[in-house]
PDB file of N, CA and C in Angstrom:
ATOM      1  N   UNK A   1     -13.710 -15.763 -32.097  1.00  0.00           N
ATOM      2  CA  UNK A   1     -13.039 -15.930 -33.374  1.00  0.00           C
ATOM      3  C   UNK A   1     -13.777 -15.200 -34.483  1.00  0.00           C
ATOM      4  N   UNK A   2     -15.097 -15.156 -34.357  1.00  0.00           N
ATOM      5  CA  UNK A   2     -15.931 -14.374 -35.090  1.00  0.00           C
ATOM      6  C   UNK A   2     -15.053 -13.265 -35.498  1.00  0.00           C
ATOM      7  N   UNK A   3     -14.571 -12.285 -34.551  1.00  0.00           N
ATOM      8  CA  UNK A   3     -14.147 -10.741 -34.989  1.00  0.00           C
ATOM      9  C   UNK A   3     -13.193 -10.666 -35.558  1.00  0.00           C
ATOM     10  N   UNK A   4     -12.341 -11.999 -35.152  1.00  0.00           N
ATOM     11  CA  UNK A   4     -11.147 -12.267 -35.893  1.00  0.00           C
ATOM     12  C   UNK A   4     -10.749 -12.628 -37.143  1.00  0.00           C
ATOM     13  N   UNK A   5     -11.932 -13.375 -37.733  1.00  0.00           N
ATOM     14  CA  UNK A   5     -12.042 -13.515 -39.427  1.00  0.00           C
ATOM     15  C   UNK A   5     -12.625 -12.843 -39.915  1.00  0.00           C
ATOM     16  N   UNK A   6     -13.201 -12.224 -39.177  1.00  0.00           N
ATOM     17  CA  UNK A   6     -14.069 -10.664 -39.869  1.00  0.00           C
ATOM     18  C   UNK A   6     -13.565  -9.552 -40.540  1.00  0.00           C
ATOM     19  N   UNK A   7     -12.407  -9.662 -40.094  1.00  0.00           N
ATOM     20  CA  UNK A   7     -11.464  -8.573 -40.179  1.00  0.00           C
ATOM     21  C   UNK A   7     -10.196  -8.877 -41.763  1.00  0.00           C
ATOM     22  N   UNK A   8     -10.220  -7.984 -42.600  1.00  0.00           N
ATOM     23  CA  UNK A   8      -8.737  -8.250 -43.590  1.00  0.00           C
ATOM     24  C   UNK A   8      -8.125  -8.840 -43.028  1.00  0.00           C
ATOM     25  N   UNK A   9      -7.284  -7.882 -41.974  1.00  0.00           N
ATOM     26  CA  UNK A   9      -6.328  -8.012 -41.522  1.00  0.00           C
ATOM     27  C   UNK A   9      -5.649  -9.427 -40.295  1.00  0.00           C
ATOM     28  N   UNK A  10      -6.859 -10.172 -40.172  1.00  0.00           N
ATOM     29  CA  UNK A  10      -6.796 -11.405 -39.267  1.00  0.00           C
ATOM     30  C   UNK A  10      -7.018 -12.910 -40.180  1.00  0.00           C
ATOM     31  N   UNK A  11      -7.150 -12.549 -41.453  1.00  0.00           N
ATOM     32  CA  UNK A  11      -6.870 -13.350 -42.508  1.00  0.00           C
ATOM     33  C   UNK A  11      -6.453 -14.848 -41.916  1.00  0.00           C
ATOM     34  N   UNK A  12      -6.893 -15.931 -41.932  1.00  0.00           N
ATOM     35  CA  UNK A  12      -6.192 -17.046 -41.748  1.00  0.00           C
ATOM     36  C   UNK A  12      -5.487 -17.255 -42.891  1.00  0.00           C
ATOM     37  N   UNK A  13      -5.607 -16.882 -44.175  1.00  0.00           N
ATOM     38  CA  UNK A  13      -4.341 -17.119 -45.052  1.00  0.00           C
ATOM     39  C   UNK A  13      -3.041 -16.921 -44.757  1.00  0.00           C
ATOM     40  N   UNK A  14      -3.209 -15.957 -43.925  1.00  0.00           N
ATOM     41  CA  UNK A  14      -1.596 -15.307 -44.031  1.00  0.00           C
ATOM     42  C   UNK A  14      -0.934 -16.431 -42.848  1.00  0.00           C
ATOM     43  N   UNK A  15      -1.316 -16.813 -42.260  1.00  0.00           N
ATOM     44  CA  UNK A  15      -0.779 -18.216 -40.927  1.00  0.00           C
ATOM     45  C   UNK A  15      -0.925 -19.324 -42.284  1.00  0.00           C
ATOM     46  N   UNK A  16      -2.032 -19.993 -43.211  1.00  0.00           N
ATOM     47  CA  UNK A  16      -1.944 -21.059 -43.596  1.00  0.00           C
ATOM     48  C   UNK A  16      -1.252 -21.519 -44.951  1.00  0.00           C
ATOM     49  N   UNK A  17      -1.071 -20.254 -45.809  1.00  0.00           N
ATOM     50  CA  UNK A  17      -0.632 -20.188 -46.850  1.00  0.00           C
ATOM     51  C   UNK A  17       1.075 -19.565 -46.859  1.00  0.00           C
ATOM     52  N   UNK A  18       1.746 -18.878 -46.001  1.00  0.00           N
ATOM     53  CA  UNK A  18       2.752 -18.041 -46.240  1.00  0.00           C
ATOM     54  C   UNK A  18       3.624 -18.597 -45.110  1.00  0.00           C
ATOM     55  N   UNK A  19       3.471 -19.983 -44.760  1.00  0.00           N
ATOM     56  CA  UNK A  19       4.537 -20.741 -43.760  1.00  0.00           C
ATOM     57  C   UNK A  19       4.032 -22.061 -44.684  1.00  0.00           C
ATOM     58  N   UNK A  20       6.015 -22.641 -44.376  1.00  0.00           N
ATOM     59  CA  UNK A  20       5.806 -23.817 -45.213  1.00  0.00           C
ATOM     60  C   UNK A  20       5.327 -25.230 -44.130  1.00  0.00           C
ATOM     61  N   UNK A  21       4.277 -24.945 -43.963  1.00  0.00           N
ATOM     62  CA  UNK A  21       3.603 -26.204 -43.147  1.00  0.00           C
ATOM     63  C   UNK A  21       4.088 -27.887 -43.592  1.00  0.00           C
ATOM     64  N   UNK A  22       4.149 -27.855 -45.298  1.00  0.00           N
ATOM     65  CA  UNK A  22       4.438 -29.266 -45.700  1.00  0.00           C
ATOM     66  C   UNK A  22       5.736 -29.773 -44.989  1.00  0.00           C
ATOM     67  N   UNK A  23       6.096 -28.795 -45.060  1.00  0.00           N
ATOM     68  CA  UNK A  23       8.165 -29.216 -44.400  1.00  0.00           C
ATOM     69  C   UNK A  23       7.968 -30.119 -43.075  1.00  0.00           C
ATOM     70  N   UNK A  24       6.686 -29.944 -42.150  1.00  0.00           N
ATOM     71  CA  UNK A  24       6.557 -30.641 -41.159  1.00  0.00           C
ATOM     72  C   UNK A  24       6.579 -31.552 -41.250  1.00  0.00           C
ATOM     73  N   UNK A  25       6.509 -32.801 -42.331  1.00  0.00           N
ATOM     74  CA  UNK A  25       5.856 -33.425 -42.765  1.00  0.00           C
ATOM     75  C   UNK A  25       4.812 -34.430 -42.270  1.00  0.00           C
ATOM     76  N   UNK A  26       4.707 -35.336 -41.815  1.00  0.00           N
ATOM     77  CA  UNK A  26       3.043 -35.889 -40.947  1.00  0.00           C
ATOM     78  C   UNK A  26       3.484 -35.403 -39.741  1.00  0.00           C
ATOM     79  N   UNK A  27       2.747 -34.564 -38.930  1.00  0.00           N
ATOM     80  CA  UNK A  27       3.538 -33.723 -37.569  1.00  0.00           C
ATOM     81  C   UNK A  27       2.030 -33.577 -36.926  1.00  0.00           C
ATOM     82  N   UNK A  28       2.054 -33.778 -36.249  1.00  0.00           N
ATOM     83  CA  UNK A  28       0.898 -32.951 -35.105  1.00  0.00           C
ATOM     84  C   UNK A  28       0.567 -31.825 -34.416  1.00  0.00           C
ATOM     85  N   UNK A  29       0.170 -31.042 -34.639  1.00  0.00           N
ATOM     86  CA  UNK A  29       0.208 -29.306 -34.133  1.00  0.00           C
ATOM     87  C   UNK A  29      -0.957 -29.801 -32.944  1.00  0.00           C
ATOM     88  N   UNK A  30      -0.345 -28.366 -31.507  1.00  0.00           N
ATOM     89  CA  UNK A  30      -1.306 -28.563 -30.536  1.00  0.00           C
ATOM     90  C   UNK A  30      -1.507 -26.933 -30.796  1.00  0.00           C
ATOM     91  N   UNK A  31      -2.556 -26.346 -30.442  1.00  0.00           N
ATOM     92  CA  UNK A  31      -3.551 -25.317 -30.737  1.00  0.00           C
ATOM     93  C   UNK A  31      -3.899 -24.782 -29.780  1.00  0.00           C
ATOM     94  N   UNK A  32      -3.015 -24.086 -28.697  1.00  0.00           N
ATOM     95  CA  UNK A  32      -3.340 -23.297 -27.604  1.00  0.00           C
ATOM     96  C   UNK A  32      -4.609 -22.255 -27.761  1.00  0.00           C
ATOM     97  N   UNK A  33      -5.274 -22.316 -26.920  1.00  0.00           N
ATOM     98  CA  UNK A  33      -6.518 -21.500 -26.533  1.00  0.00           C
ATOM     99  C   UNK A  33      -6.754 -21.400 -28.589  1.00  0.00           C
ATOM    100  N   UNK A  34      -6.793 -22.538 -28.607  1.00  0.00           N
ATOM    101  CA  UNK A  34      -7.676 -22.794 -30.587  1.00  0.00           C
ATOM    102  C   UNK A  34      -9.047 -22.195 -30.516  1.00  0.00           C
ATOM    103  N   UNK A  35      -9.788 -22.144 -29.798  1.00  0.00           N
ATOM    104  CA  UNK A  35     -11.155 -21.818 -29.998  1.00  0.00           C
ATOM    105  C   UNK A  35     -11.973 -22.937 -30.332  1.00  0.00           C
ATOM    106  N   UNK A  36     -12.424 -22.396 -31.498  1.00  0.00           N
ATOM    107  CA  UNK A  36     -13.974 -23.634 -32.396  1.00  0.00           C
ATOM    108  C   UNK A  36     -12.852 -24.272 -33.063  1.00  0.00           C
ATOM    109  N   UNK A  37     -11.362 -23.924 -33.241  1.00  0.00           N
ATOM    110  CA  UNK A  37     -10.674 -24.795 -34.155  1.00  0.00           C
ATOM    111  C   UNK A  37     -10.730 -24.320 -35.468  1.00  0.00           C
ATOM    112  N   UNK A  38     -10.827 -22.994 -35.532  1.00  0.00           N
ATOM    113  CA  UNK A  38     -11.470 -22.351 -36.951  1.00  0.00           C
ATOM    114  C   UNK A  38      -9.833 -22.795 -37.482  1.00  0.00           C
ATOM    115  N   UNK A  39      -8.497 -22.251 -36.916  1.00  0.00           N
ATOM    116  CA  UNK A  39      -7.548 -22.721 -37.593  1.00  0.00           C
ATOM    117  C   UNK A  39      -6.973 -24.026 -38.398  1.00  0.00           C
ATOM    118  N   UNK A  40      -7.129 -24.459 -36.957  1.00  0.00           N
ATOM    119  CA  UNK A  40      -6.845 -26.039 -36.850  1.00  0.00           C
ATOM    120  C   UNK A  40      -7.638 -26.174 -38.404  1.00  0.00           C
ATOM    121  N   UNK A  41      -8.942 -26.105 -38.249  1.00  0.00           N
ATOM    122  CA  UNK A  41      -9.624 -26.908 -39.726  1.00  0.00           C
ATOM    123  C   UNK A  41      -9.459 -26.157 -40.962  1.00  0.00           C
ATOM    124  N   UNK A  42      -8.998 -24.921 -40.791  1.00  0.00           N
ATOM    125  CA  UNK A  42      -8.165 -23.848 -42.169  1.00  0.00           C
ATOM    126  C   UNK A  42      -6.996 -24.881 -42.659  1.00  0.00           C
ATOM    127  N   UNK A  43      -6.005 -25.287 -41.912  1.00  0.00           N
ATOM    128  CA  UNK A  43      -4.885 -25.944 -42.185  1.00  0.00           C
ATOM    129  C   UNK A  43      -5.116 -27.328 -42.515  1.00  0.00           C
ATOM    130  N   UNK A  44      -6.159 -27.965 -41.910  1.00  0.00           N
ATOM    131  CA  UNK A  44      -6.309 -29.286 -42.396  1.00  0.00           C
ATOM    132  C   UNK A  44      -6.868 -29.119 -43.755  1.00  0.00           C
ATOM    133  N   UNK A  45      -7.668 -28.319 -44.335  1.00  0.00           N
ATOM    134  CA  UNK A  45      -8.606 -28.233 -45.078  1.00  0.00           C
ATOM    135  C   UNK A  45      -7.108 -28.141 -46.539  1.00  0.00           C
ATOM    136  N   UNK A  46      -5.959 -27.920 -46.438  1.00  0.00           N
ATOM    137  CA  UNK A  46      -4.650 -27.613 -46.847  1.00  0.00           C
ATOM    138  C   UNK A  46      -3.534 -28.458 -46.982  1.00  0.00           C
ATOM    139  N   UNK A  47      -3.402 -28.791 -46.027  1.00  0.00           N
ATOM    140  CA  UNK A  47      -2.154 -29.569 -45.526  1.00  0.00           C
ATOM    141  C   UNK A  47      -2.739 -30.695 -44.830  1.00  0.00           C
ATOM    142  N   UNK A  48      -3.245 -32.227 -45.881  1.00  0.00           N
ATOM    143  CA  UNK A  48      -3.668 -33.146 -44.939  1.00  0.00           C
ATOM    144  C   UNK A  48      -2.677 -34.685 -43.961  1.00  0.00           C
ATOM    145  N   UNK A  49      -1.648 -33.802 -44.114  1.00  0.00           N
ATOM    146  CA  UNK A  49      -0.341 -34.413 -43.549  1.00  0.00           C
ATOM    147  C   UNK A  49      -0.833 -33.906 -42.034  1.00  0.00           C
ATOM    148  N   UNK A  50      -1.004 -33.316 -41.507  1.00  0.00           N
ATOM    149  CA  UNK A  50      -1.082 -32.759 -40.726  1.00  0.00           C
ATOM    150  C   UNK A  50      -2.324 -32.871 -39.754  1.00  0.00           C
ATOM    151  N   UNK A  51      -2.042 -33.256 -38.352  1.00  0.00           N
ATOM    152  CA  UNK A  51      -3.100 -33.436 -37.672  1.00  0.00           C
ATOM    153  C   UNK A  51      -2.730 -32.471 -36.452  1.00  0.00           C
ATOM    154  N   UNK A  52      -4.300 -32.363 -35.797  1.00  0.00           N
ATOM    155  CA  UNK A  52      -4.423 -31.229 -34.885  1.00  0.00           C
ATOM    156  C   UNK A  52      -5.084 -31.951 -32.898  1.00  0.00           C
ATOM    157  N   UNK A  53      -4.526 -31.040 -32.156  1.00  0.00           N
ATOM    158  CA  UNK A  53      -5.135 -30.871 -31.111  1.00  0.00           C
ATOM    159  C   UNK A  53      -5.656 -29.332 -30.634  1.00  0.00           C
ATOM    160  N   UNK A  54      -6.782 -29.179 -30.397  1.00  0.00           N
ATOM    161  CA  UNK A  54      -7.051 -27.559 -30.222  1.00  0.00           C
ATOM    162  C   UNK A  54      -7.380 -27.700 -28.952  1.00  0.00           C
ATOM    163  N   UNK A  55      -6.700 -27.095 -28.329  1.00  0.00           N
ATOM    164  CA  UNK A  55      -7.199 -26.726 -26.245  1.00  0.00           C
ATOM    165  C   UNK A  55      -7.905 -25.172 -26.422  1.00  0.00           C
ATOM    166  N   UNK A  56      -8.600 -25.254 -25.105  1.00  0.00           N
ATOM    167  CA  UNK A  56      -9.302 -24.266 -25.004  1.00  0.00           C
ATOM    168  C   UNK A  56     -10.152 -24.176 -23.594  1.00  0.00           C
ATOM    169  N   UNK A  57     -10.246 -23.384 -22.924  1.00  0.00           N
ATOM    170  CA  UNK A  57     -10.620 -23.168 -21.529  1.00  0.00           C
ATOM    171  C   UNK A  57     -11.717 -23.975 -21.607  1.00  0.00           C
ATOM    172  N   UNK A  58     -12.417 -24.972 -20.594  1.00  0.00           N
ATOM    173  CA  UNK A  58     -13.646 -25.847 -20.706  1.00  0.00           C
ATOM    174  C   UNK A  58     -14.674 -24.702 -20.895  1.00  0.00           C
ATOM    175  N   UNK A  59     -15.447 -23.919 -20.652  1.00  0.00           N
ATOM    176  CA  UNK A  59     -16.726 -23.318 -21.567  1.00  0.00           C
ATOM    177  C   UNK A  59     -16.303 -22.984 -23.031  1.00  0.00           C
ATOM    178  N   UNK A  60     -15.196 -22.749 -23.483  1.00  0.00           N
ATOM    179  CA  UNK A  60     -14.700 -22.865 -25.018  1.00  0.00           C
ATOM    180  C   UNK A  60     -15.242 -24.016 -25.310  1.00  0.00           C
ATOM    181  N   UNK A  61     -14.553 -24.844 -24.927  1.00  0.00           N
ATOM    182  CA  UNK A  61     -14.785 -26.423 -25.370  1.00  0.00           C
ATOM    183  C   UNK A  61     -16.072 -27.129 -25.506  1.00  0.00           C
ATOM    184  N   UNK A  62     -17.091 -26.656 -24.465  1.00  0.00           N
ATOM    185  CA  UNK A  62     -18.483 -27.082 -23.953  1.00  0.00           C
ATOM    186  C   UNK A  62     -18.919 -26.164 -25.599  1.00  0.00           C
ATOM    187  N   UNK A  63     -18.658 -25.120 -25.761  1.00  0.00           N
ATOM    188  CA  UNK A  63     -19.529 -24.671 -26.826  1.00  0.00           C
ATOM    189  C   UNK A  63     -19.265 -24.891 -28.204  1.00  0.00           C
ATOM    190  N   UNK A  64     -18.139 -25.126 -28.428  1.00  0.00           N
ATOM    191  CA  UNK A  64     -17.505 -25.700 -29.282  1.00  0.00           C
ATOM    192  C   UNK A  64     -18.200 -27.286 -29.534  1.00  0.00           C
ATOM    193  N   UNK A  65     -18.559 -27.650 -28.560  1.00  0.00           N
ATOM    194  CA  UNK A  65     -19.010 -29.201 -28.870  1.00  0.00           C
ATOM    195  C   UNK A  65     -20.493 -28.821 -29.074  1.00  0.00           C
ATOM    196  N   UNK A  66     -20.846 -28.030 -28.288  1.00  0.00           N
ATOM    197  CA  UNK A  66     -22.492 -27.827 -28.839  1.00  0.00           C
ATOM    198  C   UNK A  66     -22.860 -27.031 -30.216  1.00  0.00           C
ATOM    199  N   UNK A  67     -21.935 -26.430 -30.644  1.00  0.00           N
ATOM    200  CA  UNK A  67     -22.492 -26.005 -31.838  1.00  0.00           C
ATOM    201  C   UNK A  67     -21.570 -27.243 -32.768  1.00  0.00           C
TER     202      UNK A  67
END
């Protein structure tokens, strides 16, 4: 995910700000191959109607819990 926010052009604004997330209204998003959850916690950090599940291959997950 690193290279991915690194970048202009991979912006999590443009996913968290330019879709109307509120319309969901208390909804649960699941987070295919989410990573560290960098999204997941972009959108919560936004929209606290909104709760998350982030999956991610188990060594994702293992490192994700260790850091």
């Amino acid at each position: 995910m690193n290279v991915m926010t690194s970048k202009p052009e991979f912006d999590l604004s443009y996913a968290t700000d330019f879709y109307d997330w509120d319309s969901l209204g208390e909804a649960q998003i699941v987070d295919f191959g989410g990573a560290q959850g960098h999204f997941a916690l972009a959108l919560t950090a936004r929209h606290r109607c909104l709760s998350f599940v982030v999956q991610d291959m188990h060594q994702v997950v293992m490192k994700a819990e260790a850091d």
